[in-house]
N, C-alpha and C. Protein backbone atom coordinates (compact mmCIF):
# COMPACT_ATOMS: atom_id res chain seq x y z
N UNK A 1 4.94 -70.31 31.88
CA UNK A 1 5.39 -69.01 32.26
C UNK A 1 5.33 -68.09 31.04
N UNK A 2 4.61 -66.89 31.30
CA UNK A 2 4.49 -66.18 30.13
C UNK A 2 5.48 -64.65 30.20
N UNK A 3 6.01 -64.52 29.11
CA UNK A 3 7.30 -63.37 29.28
C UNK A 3 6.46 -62.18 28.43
N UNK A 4 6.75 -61.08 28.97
CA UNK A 4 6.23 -59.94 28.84
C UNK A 4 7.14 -59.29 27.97
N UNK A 5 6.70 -58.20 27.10
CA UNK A 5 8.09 -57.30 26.35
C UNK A 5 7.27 -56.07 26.57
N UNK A 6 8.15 -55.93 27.59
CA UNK A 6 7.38 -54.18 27.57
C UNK A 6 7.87 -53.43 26.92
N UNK A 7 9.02 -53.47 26.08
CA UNK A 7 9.65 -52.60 25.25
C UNK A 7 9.05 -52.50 23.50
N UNK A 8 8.20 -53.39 23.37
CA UNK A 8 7.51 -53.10 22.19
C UNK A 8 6.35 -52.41 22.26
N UNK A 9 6.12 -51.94 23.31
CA UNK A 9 4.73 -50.47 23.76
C UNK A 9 5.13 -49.31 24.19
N UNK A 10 6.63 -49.30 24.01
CA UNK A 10 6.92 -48.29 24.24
C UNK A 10 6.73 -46.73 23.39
N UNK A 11 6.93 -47.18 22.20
CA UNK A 11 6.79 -46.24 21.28
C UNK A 11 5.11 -45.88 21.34
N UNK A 12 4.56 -46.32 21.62
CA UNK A 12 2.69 -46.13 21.62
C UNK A 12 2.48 -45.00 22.01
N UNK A 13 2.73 -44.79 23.36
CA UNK A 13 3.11 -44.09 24.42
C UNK A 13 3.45 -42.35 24.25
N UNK A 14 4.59 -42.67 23.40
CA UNK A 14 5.30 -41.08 22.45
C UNK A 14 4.27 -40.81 21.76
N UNK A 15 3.54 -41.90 20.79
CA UNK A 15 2.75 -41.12 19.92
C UNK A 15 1.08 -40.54 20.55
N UNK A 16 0.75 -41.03 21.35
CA UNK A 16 -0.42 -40.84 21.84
C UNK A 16 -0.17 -38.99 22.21
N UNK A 17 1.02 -39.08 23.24
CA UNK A 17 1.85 -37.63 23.87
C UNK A 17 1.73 -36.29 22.39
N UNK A 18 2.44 -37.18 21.52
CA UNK A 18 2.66 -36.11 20.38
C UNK A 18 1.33 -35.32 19.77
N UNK A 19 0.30 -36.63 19.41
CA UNK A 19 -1.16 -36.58 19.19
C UNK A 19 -2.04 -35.58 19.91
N UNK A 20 -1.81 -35.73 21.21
CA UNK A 20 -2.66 -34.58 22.47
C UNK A 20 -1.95 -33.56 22.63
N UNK A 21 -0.62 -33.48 22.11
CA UNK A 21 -0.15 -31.94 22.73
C UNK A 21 0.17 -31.51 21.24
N UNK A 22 0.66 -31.69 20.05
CA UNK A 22 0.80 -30.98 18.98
C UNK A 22 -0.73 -29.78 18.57
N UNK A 23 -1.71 -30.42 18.79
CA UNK A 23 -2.54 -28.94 18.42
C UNK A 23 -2.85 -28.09 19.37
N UNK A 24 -2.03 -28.18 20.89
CA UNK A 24 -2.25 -27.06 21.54
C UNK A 24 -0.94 -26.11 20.89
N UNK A 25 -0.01 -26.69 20.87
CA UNK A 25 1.47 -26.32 20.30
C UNK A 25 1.12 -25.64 19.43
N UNK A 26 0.53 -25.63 18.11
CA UNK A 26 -0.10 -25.00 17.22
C UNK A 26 -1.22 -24.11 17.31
N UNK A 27 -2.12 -24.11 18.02
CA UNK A 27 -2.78 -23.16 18.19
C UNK A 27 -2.15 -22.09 19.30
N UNK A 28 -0.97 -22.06 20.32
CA UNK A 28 -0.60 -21.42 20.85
C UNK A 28 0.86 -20.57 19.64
N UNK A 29 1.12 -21.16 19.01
CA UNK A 29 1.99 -20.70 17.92
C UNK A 29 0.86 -19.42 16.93
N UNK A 30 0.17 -19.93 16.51
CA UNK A 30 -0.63 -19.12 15.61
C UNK A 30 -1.35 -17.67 16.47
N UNK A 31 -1.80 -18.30 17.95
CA UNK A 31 -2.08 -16.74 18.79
C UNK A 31 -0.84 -16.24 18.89
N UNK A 32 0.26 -16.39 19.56
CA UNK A 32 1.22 -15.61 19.44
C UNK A 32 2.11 -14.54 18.14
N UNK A 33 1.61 -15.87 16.72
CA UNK A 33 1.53 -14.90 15.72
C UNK A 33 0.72 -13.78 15.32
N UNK A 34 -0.42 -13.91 15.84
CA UNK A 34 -1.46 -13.18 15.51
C UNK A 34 -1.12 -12.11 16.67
N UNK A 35 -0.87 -12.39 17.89
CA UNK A 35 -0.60 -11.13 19.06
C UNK A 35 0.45 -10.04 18.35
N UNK A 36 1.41 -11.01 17.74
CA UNK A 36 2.63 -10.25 17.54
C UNK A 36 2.12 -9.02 16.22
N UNK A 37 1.21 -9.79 14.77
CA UNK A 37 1.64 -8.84 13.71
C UNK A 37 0.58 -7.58 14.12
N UNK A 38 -0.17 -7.62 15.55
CA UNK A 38 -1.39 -6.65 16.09
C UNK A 38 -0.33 -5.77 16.78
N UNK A 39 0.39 -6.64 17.64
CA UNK A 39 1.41 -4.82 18.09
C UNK A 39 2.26 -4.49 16.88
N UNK A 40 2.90 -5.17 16.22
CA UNK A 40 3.48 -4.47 14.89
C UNK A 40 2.85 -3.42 14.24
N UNK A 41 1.89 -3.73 13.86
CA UNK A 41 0.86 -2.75 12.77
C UNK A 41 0.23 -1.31 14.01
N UNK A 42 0.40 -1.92 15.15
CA UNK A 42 0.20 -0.68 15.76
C UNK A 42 0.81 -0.10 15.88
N UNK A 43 2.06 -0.17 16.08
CA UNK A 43 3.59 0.28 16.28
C UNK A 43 4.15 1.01 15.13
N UNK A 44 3.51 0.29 14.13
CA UNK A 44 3.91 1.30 12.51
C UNK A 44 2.76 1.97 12.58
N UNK A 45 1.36 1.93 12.40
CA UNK A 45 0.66 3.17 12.56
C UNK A 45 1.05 4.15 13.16
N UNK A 46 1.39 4.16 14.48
CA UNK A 46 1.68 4.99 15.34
C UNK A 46 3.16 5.98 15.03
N UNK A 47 3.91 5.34 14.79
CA UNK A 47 5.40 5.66 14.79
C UNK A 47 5.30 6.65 13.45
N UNK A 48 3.94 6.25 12.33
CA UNK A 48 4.02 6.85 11.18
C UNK A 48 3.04 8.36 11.52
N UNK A 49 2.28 8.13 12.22
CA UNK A 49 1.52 9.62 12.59
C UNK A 49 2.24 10.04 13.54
N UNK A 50 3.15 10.20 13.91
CA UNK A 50 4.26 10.77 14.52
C UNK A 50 4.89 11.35 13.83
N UNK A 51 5.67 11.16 12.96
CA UNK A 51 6.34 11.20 11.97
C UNK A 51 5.93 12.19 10.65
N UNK A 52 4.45 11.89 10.37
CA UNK A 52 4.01 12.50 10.09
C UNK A 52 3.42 14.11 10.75
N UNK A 53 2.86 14.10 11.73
CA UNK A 53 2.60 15.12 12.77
C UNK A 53 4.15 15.83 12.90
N UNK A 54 5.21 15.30 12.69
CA UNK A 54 6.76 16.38 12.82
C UNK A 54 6.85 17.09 11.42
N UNK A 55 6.48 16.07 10.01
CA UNK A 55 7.00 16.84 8.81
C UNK A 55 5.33 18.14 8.75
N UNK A 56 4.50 17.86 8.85
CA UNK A 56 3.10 18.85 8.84
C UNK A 56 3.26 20.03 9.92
N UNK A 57 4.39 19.84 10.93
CA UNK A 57 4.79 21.01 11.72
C UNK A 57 6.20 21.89 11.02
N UNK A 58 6.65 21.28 9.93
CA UNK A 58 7.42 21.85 9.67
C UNK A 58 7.00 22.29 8.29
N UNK A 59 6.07 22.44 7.91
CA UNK A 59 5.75 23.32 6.88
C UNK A 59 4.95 24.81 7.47
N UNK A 60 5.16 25.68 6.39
CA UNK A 60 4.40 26.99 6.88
C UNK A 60 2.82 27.47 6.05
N UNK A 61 2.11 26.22 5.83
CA UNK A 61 0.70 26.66 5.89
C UNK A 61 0.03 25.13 6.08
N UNK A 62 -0.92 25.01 6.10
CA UNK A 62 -2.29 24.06 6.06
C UNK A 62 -1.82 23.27 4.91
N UNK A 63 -2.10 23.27 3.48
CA UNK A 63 -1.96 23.23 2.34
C UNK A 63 -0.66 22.23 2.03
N UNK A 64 0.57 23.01 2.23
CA UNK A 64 1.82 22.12 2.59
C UNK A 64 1.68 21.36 3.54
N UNK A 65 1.24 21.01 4.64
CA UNK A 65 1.32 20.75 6.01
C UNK A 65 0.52 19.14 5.62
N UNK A 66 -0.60 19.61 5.14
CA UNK A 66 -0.99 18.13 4.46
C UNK A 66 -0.61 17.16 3.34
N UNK A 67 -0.42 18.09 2.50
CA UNK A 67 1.08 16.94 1.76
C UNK A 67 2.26 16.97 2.35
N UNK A 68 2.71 16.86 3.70
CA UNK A 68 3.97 16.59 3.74
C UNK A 68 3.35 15.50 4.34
N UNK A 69 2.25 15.96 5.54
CA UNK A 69 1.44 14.35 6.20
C UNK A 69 1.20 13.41 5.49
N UNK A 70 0.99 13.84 4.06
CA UNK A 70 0.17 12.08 3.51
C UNK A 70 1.33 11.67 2.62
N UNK A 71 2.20 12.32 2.11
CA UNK A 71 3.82 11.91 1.72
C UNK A 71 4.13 10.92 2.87
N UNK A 72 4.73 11.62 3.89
CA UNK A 72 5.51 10.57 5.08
C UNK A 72 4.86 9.13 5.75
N UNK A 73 3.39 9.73 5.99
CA UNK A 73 2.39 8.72 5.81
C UNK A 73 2.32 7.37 5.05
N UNK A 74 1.88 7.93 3.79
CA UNK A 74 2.48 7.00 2.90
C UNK A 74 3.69 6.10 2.52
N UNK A 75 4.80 7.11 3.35
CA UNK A 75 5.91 6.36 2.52
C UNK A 75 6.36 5.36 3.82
N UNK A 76 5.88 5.66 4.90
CA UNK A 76 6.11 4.45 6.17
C UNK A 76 5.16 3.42 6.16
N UNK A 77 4.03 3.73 5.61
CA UNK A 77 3.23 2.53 5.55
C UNK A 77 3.01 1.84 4.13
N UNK A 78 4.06 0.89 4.02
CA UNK A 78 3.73 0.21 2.80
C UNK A 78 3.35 -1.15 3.20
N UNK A 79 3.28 -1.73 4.10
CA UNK A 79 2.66 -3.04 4.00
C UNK A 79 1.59 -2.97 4.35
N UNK A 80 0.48 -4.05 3.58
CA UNK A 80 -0.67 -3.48 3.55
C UNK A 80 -0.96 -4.59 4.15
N UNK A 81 -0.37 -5.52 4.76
CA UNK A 81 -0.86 -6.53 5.84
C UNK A 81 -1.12 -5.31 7.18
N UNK A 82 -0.47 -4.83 7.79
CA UNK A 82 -0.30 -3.77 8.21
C UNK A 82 -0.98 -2.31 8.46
N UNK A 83 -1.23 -1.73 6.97
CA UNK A 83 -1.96 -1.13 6.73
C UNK A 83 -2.50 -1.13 5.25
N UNK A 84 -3.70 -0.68 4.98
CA UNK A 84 -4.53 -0.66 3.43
C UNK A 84 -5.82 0.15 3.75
N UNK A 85 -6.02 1.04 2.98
CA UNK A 85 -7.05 2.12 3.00
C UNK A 85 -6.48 2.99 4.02
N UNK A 86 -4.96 3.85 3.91
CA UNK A 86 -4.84 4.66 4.50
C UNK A 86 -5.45 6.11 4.76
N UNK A 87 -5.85 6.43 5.35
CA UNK A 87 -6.82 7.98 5.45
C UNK A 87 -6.30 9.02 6.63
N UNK A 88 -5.91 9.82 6.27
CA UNK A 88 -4.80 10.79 6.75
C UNK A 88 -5.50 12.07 6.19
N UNK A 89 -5.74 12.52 8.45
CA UNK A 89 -6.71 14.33 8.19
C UNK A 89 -5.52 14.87 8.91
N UNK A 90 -5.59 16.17 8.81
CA UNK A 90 -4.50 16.92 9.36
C UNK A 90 -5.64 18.19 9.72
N UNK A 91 -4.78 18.58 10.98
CA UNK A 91 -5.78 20.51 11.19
C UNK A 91 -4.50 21.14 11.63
N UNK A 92 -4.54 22.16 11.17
CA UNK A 92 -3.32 22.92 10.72
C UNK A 92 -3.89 24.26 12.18
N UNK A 93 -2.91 24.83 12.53
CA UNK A 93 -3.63 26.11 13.41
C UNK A 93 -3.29 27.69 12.21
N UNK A 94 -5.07 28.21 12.44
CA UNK A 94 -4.86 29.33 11.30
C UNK A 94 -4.22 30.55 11.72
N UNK A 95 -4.66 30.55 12.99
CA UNK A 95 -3.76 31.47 13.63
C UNK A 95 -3.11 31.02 14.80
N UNK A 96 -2.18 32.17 15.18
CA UNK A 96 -1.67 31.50 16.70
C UNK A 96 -2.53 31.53 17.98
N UNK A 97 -1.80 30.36 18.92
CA UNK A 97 -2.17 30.16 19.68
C UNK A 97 -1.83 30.81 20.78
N UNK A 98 -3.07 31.59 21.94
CA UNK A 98 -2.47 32.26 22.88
C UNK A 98 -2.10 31.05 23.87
N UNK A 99 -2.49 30.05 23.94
CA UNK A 99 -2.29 29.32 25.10
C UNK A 99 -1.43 28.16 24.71
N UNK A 100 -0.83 28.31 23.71
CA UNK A 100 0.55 27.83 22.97
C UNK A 100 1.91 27.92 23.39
N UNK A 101 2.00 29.07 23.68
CA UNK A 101 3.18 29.67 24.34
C UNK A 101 3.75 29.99 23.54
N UNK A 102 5.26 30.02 23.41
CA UNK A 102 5.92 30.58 22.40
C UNK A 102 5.97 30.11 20.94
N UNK A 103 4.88 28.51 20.74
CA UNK A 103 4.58 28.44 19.40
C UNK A 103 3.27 28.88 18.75
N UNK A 104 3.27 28.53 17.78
CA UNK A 104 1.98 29.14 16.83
C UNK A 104 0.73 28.69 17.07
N UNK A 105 1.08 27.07 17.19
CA UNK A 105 -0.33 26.48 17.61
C UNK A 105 0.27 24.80 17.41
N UNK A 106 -0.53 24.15 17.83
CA UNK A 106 -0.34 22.71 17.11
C UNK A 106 -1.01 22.12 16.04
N UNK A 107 -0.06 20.87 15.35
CA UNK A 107 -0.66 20.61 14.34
C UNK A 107 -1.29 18.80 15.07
N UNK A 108 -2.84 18.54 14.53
CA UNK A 108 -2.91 17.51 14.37
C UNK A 108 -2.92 16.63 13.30
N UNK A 109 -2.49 15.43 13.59
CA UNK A 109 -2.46 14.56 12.42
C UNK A 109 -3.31 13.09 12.63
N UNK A 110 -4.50 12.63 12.03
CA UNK A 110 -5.02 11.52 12.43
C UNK A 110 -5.08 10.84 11.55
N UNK A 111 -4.83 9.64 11.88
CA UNK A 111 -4.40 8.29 10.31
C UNK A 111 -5.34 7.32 10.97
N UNK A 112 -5.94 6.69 10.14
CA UNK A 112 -6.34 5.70 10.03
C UNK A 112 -6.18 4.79 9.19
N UNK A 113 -6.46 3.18 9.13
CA UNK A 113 -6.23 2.68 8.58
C UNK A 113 -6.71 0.93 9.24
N UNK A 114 -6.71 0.03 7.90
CA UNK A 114 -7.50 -1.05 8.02
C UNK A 114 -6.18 -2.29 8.43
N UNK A 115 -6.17 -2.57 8.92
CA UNK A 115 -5.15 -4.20 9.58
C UNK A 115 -5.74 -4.81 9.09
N UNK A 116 -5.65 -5.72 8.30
CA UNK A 116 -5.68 -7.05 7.28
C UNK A 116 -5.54 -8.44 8.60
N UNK A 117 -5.98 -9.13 8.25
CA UNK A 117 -5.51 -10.51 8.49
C UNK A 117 -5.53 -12.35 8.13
N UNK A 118 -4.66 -10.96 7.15
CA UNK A 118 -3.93 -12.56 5.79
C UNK A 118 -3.24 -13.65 6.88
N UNK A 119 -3.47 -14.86 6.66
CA UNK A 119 -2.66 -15.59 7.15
C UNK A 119 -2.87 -15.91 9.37
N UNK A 120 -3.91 -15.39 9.35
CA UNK A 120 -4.07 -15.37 10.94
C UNK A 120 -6.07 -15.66 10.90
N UNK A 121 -6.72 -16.07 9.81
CA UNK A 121 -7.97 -15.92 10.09
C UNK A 121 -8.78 -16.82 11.04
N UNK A 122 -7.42 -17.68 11.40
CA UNK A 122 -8.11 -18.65 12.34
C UNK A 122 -8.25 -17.82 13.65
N UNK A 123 -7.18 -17.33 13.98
CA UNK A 123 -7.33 -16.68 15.27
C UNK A 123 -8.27 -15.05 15.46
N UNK A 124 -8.45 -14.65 14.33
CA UNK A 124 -8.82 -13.27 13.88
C UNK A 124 -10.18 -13.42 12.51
N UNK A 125 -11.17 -12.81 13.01
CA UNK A 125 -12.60 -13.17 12.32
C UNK A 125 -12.11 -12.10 11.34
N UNK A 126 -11.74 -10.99 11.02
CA UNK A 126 -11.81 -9.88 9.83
C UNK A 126 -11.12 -8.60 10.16
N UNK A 127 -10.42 -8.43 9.34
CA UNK A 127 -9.67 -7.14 9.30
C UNK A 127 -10.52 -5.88 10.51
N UNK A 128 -9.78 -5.26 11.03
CA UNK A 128 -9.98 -3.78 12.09
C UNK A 128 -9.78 -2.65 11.72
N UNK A 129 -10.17 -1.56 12.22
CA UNK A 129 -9.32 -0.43 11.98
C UNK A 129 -8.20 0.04 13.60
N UNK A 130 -7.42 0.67 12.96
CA UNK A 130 -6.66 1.27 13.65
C UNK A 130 -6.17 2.88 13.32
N UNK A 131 -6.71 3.23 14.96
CA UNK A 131 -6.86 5.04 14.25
C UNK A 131 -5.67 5.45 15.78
N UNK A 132 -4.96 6.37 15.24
CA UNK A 132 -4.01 7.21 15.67
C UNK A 132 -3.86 8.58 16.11
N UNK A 133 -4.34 9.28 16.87
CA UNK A 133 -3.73 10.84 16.44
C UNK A 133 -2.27 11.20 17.02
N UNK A 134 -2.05 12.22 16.65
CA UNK A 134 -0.66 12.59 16.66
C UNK A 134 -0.34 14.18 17.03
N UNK A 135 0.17 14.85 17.72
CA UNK A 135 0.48 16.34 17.60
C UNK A 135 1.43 16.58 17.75
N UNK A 136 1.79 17.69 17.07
CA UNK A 136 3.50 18.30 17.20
C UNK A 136 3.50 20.12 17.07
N UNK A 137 3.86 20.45 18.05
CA UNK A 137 4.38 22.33 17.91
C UNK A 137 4.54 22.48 16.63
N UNK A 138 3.98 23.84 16.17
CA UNK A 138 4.15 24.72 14.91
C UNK A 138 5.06 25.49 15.45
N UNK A 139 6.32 25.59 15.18
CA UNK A 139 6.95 26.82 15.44
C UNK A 139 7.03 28.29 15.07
N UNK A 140 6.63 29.32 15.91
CA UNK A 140 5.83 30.84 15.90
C UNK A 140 6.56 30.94 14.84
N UNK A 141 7.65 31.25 14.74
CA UNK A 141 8.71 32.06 13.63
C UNK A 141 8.48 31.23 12.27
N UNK A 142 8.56 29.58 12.37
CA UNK A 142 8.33 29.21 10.92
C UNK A 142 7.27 29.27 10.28
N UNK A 143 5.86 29.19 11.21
CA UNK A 143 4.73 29.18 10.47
C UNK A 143 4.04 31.04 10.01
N UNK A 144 3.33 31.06 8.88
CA UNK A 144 2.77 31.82 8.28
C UNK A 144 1.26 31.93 8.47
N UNK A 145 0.62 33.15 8.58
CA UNK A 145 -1.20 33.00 8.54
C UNK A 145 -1.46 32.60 7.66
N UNK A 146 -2.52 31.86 7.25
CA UNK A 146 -3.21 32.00 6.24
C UNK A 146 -4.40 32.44 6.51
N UNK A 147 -4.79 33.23 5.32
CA UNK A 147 -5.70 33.92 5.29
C UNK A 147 -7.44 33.59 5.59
């Protein structure tokens, strides 16, 4: 009569399980990282030409209007996982706008910029760009012509 131990194959069993499902586990970990730092960096692009497009409406010419854009610009985008090679145009309105209404005109603000991807190249072949525009009312009374 021969006695069986089925309890010494048991452990086999776990490891085979661990073996076949740990690199889906991992490669579903690393897309989800990679999904996540792609809406981040869009989310700060965006939130920053916004931001920017409010301080470039609150100056009263072109001139100011673009250093206040590439100030605020700048100072929201410091990670350069994120963003690097920031490039920030602004168009200022020279005169007012009749079809503005009671403001002067609008200002645009367009940022661009390069998304990196340090640390995700498995899931991601090479850095992108990500471009933004942005507009915000010039207010009639604060803004000035320029000439």
């Amino acid at each position: 009569m021969m006695r069986r131990h089925p309890a010494r194959d048991r452990g086999a069993a776990d490891a085979l399980g661990l073996v076949l499902i740990a690199p889906a586990v991992l490669g579903l970990a690393i897309l989800a990282i990679a999904l996540s730092r792609s809406v981040d960096a869009r989310a700060q692009v965006r939130s920053a030409a916004e931001a920017a497009a409010q301080a470039a409406a609150l100056e009263r010419n072109a001139v100011d209007a673009e250093a206040a854009a590439v100030r605020v610009a700048q100072a929201m985008l410091v990670d350069q996982d994120a963003c690097a090679g920031l490039d920030v145009v602004v168009r200022y309105p020279t005169a007012p706008d009749p079809s503005a209404g009671t403001s002067f005109g609008f200002v645009e603000v367009d940022l661009r910029c390069t998304v990196g991807n340090r640390g995700i190249e498995v899931v991601q072949d090479g850095s992108r760009d990500e471009r933004v525009t942005a507009v915000a009312s010039v207010d009639f009374f604060r803004a000035r012509e320029v000439p």
